[in-house]
C-alpha atoms as a PDB file:
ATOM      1  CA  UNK A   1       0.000   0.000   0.000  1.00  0.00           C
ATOM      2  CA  UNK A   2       1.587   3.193  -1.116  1.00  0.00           C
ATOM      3  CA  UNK A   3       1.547   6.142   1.588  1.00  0.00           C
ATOM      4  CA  UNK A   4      -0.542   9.160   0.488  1.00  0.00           C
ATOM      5  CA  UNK A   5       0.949  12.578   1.090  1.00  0.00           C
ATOM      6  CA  UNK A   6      -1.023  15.463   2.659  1.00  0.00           C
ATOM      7  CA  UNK A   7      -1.370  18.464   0.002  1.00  0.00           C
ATOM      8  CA  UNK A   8      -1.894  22.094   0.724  1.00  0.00           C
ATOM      9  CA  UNK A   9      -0.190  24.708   2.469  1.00  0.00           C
ATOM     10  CA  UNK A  10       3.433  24.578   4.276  1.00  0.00           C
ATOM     11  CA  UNK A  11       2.427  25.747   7.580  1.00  0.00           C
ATOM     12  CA  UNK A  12       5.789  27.464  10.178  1.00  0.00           C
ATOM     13  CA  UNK A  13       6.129  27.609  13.663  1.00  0.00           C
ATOM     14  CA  UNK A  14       2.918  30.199  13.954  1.00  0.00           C
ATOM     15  CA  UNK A  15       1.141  27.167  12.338  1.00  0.00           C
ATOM     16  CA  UNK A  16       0.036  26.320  15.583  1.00  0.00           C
ATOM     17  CA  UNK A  17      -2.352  29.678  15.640  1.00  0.00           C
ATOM     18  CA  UNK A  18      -4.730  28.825  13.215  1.00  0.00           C
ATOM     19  CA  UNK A  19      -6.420  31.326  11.421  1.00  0.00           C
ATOM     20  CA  UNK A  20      -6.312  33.480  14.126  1.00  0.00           C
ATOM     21  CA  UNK A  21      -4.515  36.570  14.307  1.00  0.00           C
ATOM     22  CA  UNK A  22      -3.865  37.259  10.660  1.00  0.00           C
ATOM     23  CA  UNK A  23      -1.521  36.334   8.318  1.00  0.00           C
ATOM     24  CA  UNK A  24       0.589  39.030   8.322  1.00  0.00           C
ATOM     25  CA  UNK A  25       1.100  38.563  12.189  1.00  0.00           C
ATOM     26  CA  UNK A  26       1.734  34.950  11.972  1.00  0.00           C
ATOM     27  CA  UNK A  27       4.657  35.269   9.136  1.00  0.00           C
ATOM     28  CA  UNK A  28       6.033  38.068  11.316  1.00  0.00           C
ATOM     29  CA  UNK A  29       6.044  35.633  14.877  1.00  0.00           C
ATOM     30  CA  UNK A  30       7.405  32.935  12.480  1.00  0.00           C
ATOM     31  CA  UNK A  31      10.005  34.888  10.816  1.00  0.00           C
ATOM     32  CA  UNK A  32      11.195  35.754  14.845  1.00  0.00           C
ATOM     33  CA  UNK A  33      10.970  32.583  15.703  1.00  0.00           C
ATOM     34  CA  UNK A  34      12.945  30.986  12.493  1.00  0.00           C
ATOM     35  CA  UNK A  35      15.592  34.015  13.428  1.00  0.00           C
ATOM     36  CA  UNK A  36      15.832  32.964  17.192  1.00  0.00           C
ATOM     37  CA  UNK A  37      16.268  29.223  16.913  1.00  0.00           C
ATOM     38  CA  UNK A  38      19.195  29.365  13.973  1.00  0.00           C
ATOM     39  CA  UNK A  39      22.598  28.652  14.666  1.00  0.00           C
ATOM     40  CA  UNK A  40      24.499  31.092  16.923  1.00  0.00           C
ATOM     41  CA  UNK A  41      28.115  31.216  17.045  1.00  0.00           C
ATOM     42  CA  UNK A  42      29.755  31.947  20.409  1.00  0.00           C
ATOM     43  CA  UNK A  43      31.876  34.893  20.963  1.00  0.00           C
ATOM     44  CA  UNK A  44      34.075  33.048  23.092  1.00  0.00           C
ATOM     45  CA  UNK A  45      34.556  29.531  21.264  1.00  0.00           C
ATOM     46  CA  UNK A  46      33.818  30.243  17.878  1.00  0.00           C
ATOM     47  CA  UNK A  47      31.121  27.191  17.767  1.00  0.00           C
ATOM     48  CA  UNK A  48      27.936  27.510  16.491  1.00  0.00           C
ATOM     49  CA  UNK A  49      26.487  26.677  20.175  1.00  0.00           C
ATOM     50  CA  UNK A  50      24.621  29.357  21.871  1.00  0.00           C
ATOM     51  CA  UNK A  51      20.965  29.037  22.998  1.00  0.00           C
ATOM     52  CA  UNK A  52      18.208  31.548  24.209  1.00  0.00           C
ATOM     53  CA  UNK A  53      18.230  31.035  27.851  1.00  0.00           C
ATOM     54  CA  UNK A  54      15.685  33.338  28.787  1.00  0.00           C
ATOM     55  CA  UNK A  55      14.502  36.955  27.134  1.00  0.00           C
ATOM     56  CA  UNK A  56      17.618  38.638  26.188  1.00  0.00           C
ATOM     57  CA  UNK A  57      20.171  35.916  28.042  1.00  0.00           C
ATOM     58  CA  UNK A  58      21.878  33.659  25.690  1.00  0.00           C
ATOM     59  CA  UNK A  59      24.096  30.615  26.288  1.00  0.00           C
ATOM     60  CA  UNK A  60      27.005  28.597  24.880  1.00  0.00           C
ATOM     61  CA  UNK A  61      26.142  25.061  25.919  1.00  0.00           C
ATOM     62  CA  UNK A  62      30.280  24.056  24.819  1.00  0.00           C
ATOM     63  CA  UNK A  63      31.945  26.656  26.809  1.00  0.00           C
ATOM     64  CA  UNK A  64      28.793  27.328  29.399  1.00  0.00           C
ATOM     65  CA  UNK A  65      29.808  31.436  28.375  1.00  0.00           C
ATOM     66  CA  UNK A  66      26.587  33.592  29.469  1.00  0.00           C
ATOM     67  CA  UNK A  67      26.017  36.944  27.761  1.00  0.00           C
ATOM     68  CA  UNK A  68      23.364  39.322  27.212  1.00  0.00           C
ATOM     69  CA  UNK A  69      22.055  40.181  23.697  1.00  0.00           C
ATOM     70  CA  UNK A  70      19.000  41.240  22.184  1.00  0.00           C
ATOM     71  CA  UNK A  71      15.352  39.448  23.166  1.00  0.00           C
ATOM     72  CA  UNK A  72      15.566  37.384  19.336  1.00  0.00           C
ATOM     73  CA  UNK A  73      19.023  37.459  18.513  1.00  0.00           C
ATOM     74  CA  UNK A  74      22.525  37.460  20.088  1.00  0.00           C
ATOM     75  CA  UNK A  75      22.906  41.454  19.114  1.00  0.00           C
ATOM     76  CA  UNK A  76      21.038  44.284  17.852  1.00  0.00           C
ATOM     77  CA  UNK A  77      21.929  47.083  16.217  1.00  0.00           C
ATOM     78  CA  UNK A  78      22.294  49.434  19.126  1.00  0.00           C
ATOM     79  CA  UNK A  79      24.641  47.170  21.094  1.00  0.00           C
ATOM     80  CA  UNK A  80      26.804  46.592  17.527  1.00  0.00           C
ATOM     81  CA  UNK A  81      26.807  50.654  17.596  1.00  0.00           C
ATOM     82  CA  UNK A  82      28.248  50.460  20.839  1.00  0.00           C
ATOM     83  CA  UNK A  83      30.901  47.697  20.278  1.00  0.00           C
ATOM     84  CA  UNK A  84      32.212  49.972  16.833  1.00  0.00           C
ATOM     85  CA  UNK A  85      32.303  53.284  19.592  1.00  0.00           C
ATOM     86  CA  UNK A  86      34.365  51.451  21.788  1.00  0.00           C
ATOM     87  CA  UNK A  87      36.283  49.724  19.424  1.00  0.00           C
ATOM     88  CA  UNK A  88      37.387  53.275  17.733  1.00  0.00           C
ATOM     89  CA  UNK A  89      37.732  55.167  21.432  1.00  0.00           C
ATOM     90  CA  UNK A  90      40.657  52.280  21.743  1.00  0.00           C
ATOM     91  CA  UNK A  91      41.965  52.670  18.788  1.00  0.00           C
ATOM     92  CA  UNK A  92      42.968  56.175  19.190  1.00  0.00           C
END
């Protein structure tokens, strides 16, 4: 007996919503989500390691390094702004 295959849609982590809420806010939380659960490499070790902890706390599980970062993503822009400032104040 050959195995059927489901056709439709492709649904993403917001899948789980249903219809509700709209589509353009359910791309939007999966888009997030899809940007929060990639690969992260550690600024310490170099390995593609690091976990969201909790909001904003973020985790190597290889070297155990801790760090804060933004609440989706291990940096946003304002913190990179700040890294480049301190970066040229050393330089000079």
């Amino acid at each position: 007996m050959a195995e059927e295959r489901k056709s439709g849609r492709v649904t993403r982590s917001a899948g789980r919503f249903g219809p509700r809420y709209g589509r353009v806010g359910r791309k939007r939380v999966a888009d997030i989500e899809e940007q929060m659960n990639a690969d992260h490499t550690c600024p310490e070790c170099d390995e593609d390691r690091v976990s969201r902890t909790d909001t904003g706390i973020w985790e190597c599980s290889r070297c155990g390094y801790r760090f804060a970062g933004g609440a989706y993503d291990t940096s946003t822009p304002g913190g990179e702004a700040v890294h480049r400032a301190i970066r040229e104040a050393q330089e000079e």
